[in-house]
PDB file of N, CA and C in Angstrom:
ATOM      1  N   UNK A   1       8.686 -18.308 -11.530  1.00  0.00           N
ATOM      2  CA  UNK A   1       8.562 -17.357 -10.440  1.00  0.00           C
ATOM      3  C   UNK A   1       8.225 -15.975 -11.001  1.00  0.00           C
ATOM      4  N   UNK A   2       7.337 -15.209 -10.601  1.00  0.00           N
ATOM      5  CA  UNK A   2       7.090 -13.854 -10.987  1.00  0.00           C
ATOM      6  C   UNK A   2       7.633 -12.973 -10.332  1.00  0.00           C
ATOM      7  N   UNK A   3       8.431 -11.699 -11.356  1.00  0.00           N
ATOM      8  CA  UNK A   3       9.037 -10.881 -11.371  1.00  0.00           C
ATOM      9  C   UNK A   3       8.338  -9.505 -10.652  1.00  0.00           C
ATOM     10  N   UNK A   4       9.211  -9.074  -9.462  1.00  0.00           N
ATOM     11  CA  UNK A   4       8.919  -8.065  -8.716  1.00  0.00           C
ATOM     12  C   UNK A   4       8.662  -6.899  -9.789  1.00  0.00           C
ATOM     13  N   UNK A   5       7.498  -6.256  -9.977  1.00  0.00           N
ATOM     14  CA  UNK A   5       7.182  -5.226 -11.007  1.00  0.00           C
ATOM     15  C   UNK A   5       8.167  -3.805 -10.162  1.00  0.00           C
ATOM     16  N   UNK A   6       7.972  -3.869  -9.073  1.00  0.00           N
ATOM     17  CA  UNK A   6       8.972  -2.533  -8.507  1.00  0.00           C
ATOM     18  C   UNK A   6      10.833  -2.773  -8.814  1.00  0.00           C
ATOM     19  N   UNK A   7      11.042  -4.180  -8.787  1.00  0.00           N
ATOM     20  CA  UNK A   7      12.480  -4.337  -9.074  1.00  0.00           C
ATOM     21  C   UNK A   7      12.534  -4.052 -10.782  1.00  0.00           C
ATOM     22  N   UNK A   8      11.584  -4.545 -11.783  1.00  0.00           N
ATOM     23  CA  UNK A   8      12.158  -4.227 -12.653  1.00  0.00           C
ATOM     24  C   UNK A   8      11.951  -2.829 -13.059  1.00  0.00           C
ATOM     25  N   UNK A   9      11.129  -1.928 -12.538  1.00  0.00           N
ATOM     26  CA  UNK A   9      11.508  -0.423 -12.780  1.00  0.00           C
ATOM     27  C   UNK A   9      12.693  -0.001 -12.352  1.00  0.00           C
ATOM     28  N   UNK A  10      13.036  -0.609 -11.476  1.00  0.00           N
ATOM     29  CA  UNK A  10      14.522   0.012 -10.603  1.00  0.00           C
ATOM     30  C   UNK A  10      15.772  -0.580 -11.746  1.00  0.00           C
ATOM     31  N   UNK A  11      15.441  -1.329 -12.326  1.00  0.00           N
ATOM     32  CA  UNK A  11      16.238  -2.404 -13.044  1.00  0.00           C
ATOM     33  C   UNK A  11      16.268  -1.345 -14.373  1.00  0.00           C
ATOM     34  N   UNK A  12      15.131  -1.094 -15.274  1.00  0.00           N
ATOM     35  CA  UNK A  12      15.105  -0.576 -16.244  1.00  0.00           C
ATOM     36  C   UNK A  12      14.698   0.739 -16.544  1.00  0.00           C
ATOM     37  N   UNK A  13      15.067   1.671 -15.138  1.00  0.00           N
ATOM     38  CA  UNK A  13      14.453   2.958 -15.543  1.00  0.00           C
ATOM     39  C   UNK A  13      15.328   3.972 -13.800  1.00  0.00           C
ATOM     40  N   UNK A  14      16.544   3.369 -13.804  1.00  0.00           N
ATOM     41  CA  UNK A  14      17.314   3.581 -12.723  1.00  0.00           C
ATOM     42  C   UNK A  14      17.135   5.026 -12.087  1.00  0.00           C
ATOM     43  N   UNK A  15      17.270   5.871 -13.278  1.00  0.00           N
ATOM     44  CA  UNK A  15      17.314   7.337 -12.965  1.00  0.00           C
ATOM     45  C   UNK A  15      16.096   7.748 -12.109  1.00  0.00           C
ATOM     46  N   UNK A  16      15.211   7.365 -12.889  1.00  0.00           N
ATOM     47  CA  UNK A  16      13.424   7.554 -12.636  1.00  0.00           C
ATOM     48  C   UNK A  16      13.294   7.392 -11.053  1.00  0.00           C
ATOM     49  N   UNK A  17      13.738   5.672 -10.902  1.00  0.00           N
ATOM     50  CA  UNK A  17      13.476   4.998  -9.930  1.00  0.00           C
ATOM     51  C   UNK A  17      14.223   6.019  -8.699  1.00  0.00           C
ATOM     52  N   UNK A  18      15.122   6.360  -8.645  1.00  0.00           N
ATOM     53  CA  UNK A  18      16.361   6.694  -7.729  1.00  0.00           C
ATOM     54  C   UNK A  18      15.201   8.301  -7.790  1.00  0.00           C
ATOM     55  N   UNK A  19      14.648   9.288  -8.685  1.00  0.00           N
ATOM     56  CA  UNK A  19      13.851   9.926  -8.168  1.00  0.00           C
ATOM     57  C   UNK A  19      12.624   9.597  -7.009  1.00  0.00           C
ATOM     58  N   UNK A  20      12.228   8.549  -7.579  1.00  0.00           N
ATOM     59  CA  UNK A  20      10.708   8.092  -7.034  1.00  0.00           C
ATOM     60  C   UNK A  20      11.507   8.128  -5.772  1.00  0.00           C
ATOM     61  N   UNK A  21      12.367   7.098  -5.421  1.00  0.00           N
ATOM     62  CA  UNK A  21      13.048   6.602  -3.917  1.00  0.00           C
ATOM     63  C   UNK A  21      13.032   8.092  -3.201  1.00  0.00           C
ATOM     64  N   UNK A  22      13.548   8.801  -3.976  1.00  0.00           N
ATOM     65  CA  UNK A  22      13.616  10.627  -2.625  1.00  0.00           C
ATOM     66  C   UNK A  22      12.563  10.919  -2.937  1.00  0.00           C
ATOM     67  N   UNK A  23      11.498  11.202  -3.262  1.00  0.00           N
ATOM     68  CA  UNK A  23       9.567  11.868  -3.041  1.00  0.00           C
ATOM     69  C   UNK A  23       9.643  10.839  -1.979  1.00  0.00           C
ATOM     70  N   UNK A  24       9.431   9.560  -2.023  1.00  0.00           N
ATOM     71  CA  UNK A  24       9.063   8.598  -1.251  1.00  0.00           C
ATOM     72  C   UNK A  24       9.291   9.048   0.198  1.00  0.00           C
ATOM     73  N   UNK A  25      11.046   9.233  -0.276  1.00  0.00           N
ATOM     74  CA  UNK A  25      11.765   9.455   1.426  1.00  0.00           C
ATOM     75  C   UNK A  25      10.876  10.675   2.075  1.00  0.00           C
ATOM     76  N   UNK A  26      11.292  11.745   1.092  1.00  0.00           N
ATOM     77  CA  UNK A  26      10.528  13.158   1.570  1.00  0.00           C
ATOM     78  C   UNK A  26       9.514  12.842   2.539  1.00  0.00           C
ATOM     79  N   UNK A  27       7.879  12.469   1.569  1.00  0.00           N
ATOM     80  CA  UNK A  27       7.083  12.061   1.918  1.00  0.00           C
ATOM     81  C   UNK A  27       6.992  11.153   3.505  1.00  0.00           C
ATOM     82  N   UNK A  28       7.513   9.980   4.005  1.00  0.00           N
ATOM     83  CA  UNK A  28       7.887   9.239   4.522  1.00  0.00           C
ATOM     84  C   UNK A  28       8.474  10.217   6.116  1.00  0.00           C
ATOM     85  N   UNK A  29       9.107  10.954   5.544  1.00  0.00           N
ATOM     86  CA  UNK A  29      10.102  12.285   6.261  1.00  0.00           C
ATOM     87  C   UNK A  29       8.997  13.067   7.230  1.00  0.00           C
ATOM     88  N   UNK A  30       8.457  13.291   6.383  1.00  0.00           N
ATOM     89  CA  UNK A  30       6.927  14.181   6.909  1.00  0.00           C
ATOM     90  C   UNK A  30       6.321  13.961   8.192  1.00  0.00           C
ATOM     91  N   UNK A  31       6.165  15.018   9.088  1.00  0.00           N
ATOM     92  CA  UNK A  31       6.258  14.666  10.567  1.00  0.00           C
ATOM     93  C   UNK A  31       4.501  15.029  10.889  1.00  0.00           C
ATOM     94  N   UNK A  32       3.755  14.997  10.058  1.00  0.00           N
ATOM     95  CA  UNK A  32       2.150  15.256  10.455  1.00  0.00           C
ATOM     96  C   UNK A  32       1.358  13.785  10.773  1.00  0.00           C
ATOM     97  N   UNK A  33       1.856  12.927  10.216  1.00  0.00           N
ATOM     98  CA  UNK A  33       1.312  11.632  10.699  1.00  0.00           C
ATOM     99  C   UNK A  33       2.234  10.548  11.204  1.00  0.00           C
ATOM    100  N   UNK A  34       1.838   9.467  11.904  1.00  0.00           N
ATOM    101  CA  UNK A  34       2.775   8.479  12.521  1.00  0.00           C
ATOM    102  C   UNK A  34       3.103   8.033  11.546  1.00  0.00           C
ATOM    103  N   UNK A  35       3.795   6.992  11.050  1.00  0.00           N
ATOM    104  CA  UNK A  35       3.855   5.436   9.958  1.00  0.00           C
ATOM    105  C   UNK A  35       3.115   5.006  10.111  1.00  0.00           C
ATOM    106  N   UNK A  36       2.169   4.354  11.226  1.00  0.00           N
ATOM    107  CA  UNK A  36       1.498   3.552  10.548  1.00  0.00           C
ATOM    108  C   UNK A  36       0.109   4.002   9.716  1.00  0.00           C
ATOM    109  N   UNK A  37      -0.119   4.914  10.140  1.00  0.00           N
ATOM    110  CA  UNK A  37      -1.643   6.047   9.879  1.00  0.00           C
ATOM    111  C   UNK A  37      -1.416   6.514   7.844  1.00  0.00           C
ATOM    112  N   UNK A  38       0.230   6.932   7.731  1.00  0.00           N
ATOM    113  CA  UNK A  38       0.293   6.390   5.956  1.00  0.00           C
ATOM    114  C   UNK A  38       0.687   5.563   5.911  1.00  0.00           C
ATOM    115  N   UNK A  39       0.635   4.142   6.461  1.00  0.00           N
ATOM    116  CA  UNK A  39       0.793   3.311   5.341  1.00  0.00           C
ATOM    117  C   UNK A  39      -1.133   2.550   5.591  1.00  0.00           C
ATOM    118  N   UNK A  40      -1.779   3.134   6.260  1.00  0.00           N
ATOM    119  CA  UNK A  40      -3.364   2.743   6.387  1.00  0.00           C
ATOM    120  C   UNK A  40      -3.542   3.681   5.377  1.00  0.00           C
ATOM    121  N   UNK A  41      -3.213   4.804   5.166  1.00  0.00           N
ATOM    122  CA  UNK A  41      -3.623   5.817   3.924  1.00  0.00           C
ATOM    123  C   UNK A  41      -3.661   5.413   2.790  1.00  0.00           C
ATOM    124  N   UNK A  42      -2.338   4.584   2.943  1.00  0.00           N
ATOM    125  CA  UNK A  42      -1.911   4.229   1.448  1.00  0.00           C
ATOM    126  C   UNK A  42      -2.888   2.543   0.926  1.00  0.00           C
ATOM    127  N   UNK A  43      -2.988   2.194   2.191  1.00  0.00           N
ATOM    128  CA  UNK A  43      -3.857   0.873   1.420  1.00  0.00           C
ATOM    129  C   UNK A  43      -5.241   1.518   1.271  1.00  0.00           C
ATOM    130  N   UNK A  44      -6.063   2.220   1.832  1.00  0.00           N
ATOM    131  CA  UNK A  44      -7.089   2.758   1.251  1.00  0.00           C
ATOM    132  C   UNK A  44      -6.737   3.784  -0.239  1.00  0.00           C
ATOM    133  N   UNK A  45      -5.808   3.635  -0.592  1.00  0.00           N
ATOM    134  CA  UNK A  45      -5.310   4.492  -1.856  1.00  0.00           C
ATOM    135  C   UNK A  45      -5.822   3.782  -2.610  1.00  0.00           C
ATOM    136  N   UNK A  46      -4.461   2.716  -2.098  1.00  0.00           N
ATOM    137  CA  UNK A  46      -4.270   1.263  -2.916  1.00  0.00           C
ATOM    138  C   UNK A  46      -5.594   0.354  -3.691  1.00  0.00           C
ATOM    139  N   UNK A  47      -6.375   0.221  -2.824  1.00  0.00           N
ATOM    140  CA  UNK A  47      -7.634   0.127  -2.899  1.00  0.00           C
ATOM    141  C   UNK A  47      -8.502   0.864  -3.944  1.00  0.00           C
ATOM    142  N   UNK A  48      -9.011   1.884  -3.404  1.00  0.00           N
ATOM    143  CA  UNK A  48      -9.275   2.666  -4.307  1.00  0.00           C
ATOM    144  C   UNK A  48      -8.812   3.049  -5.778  1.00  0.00           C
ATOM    145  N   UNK A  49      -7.616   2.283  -6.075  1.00  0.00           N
ATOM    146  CA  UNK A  49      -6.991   2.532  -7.226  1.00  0.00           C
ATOM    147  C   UNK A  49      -6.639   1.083  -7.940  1.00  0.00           C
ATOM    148  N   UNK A  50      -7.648   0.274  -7.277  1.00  0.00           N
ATOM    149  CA  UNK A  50      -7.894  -1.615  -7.376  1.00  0.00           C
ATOM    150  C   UNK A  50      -6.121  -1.946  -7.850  1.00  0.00           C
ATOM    151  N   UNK A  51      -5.688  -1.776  -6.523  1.00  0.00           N
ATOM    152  CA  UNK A  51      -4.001  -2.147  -7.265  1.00  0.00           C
ATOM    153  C   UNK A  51      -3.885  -3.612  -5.550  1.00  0.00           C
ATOM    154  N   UNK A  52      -4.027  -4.334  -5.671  1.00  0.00           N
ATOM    155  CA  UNK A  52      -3.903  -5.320  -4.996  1.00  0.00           C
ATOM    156  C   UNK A  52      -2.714  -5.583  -4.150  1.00  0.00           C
ATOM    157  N   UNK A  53      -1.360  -5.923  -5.386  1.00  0.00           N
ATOM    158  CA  UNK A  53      -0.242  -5.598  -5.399  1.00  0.00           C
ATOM    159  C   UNK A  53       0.567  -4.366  -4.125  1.00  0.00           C
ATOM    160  N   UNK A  54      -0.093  -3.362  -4.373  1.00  0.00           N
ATOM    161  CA  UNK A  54       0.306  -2.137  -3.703  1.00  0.00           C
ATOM    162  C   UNK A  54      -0.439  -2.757  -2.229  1.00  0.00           C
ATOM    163  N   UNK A  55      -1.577  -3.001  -2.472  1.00  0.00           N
ATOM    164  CA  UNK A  55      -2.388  -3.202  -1.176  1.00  0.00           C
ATOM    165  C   UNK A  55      -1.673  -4.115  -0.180  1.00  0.00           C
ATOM    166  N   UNK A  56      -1.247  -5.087  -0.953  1.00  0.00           N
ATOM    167  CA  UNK A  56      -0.367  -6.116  -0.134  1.00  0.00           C
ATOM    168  C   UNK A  56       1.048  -5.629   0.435  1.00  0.00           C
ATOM    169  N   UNK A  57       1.714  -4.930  -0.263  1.00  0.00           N
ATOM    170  CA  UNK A  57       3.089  -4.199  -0.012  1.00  0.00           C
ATOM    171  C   UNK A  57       2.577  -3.691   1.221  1.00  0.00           C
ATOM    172  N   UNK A  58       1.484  -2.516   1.142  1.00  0.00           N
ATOM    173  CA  UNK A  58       1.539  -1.677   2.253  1.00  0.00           C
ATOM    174  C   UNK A  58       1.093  -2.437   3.645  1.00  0.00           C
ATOM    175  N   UNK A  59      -0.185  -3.368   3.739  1.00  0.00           N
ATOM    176  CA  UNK A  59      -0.264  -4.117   4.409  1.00  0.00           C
ATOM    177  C   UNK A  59       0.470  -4.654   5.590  1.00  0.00           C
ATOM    178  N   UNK A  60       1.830  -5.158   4.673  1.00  0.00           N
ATOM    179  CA  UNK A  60       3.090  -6.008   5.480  1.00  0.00           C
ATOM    180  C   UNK A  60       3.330  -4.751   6.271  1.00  0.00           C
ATOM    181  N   UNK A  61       3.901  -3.722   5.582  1.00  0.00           N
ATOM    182  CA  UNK A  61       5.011  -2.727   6.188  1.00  0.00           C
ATOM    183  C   UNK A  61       3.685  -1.800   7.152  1.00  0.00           C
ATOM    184  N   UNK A  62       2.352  -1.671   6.988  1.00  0.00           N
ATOM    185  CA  UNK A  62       1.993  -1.299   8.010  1.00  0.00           C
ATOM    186  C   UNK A  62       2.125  -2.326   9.532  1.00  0.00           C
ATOM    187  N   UNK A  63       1.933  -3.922   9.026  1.00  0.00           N
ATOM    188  CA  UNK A  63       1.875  -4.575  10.507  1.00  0.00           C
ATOM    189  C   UNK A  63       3.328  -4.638  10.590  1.00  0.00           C
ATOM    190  N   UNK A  64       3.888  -3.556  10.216  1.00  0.00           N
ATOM    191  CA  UNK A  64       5.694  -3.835  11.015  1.00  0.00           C
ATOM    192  C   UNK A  64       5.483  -2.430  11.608  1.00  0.00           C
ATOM    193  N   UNK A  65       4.514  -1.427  10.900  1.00  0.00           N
ATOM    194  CA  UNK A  65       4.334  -0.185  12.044  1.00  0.00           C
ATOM    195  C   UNK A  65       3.551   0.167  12.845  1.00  0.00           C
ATOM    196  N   UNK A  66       2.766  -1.148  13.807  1.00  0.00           N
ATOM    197  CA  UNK A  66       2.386  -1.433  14.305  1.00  0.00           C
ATOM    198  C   UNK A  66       0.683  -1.508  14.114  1.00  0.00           C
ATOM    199  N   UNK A  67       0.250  -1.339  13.052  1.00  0.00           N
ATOM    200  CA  UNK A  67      -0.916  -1.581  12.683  1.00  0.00           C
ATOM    201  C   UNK A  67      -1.613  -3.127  12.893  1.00  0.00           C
ATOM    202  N   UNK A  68      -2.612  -2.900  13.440  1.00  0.00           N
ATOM    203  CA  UNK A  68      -3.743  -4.232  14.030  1.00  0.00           C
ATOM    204  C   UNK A  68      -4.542  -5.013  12.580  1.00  0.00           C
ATOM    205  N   UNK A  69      -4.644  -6.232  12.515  1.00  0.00           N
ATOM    206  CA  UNK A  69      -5.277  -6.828  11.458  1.00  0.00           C
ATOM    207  C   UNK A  69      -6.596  -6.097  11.147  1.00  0.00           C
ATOM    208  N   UNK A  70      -7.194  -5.718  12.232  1.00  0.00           N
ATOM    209  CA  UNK A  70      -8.555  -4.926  11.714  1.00  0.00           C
ATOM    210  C   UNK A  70      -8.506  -3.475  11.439  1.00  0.00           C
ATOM    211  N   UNK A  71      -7.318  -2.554  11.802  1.00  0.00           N
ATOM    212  CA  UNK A  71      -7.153  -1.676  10.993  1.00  0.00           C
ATOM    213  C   UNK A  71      -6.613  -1.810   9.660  1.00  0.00           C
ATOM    214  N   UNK A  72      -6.210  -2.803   9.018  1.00  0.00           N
ATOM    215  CA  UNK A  72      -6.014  -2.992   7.739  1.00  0.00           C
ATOM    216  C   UNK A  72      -6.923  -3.397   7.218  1.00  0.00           C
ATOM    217  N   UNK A  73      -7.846  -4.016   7.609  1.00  0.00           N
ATOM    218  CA  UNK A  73      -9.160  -4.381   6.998  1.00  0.00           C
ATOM    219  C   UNK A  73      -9.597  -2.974   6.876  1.00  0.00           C
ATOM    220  N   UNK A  74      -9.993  -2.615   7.544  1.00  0.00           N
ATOM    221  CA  UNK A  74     -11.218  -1.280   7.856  1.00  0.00           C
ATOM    222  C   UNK A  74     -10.355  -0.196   6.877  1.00  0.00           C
ATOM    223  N   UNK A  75      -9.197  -0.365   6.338  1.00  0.00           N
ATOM    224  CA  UNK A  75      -8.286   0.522   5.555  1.00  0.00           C
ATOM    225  C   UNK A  75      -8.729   0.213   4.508  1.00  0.00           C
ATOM    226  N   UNK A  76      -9.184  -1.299   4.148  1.00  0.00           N
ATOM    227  CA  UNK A  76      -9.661  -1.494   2.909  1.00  0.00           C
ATOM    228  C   UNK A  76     -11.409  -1.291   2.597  1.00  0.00           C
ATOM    229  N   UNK A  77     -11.720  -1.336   3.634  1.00  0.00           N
ATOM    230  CA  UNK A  77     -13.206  -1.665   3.926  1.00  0.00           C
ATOM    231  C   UNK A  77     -14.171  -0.605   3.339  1.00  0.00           C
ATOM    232  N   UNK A  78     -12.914   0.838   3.940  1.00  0.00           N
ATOM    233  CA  UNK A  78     -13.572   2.174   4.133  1.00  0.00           C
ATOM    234  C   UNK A  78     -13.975   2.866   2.740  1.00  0.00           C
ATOM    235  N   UNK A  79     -13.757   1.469   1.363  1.00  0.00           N
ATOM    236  CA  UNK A  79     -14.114   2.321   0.258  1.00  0.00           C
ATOM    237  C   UNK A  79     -15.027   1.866  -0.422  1.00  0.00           C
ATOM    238  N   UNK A  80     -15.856   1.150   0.534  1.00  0.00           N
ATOM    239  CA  UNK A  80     -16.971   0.076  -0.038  1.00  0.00           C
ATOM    240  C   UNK A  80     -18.185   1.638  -0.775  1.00  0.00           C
ATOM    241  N   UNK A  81     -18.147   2.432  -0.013  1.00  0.00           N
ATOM    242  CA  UNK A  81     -19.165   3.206  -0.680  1.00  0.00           C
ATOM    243  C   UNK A  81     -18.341   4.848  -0.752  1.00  0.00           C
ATOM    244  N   UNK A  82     -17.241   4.859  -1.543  1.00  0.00           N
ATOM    245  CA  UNK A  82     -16.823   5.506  -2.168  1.00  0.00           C
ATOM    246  C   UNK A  82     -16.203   4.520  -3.422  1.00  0.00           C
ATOM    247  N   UNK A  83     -15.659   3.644  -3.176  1.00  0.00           N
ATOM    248  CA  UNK A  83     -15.024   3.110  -4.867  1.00  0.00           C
ATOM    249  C   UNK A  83     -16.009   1.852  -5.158  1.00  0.00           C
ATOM    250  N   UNK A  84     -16.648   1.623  -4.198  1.00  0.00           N
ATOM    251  CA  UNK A  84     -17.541   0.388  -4.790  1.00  0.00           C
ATOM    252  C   UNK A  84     -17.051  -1.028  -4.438  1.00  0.00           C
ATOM    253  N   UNK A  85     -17.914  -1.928  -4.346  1.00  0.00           N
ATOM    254  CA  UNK A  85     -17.831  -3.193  -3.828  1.00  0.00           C
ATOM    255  C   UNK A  85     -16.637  -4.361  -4.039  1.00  0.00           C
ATOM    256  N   UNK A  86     -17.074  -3.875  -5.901  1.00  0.00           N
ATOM    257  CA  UNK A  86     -15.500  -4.680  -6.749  1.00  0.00           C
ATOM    258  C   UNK A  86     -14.236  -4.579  -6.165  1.00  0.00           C
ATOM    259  N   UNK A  87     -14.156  -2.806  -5.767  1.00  0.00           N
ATOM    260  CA  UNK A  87     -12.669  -2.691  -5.304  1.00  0.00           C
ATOM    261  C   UNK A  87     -12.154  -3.341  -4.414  1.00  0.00           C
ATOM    262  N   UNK A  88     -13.120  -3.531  -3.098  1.00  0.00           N
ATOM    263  CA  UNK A  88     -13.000  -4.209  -1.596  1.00  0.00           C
ATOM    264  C   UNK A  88     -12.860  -5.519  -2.015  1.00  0.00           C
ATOM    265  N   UNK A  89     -13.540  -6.067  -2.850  1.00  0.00           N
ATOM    266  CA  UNK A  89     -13.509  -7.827  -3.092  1.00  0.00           C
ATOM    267  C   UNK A  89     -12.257  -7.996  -4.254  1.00  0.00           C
ATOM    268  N   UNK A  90     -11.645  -7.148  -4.421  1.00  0.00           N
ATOM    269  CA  UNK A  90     -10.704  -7.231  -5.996  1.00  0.00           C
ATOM    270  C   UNK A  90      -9.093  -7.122  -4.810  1.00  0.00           C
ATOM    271  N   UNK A  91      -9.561  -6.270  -3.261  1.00  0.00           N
ATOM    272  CA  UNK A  91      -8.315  -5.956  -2.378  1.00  0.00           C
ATOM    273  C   UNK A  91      -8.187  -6.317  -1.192  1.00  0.00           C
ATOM    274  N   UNK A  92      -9.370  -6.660  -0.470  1.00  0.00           N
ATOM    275  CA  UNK A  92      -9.157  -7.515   0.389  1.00  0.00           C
ATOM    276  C   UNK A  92      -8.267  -8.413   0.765  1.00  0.00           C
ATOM    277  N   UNK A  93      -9.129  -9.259  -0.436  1.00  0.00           N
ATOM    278  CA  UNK A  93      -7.562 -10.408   0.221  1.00  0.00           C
ATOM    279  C   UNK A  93      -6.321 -10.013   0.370  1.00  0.00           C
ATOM    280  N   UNK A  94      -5.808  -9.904  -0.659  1.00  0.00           N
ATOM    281  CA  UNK A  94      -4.469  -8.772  -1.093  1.00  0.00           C
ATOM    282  C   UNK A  94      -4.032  -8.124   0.818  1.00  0.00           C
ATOM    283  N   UNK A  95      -4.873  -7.676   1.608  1.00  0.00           N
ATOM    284  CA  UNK A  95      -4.996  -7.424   2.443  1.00  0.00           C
ATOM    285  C   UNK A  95      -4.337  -8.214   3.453  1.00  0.00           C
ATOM    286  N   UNK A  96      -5.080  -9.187   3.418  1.00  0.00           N
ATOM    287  CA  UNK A  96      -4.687 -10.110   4.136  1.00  0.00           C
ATOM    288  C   UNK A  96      -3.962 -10.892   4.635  1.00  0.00           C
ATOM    289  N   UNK A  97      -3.273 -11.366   3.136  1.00  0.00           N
ATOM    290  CA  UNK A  97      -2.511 -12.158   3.131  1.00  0.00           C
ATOM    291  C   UNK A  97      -1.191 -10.906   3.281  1.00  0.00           C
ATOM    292  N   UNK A  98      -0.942 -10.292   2.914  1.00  0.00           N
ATOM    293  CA  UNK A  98      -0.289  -8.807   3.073  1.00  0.00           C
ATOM    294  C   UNK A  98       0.153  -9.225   4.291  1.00  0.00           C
ATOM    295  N   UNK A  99      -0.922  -9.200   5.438  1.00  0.00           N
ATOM    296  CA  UNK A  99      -0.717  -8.486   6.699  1.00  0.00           C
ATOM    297  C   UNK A  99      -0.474  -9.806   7.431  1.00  0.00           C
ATOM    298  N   UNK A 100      -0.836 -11.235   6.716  1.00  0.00           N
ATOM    299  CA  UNK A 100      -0.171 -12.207   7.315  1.00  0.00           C
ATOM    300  C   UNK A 100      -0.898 -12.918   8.443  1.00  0.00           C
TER     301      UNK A 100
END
């Protein structure tokens, strides 16, 4: 079975982690956008930064904030001609299966 890469930072870098967790919250806290609009931010990040992984995380927790299967696509979609083709075909799926 493969090991949650976010549990073992929390596992082996507690202090760090327990920072990251409050930016996160902060961030998260932030009253200029809904939830679901960052966590569509964040898979076009995600994307853009060919992290699959991340893409899929955000995915789920956007269709729990009420985000539509084709706004998660089009979250990934939107970097076909800013990050290039690879990225969309490297995150897509990741996407998908993400969002279930």
């Amino acid at each position: 079975m493969e090991k949650n890469p976010y549990e073992i930072f929390q596992k082996e870098c507690p202090d760090l982690a327990e920072s990251f967790n409050k930016l996160v919250e902060v961030q998260r806290s932030m009253e200029g956008l809904d939830a679901k609009t960052k966590q569509l931010i964040n898979i076009a990040i995600q994307t853009a930064n060919s992290n699959p992984l991340g893409v899929q995380l955000h995915a789920q927790i956007a269709r729990k904030s009420g985000a539509s299967r084709e706004e998660v696509k089009e979250a990934v979609v939107m970097n076909l001609h800013l990050s290039g083709l690879s990225k969309v075909l490297n995150c897509l799926p990741a996407a998908l299966d993400g969002y279930g």
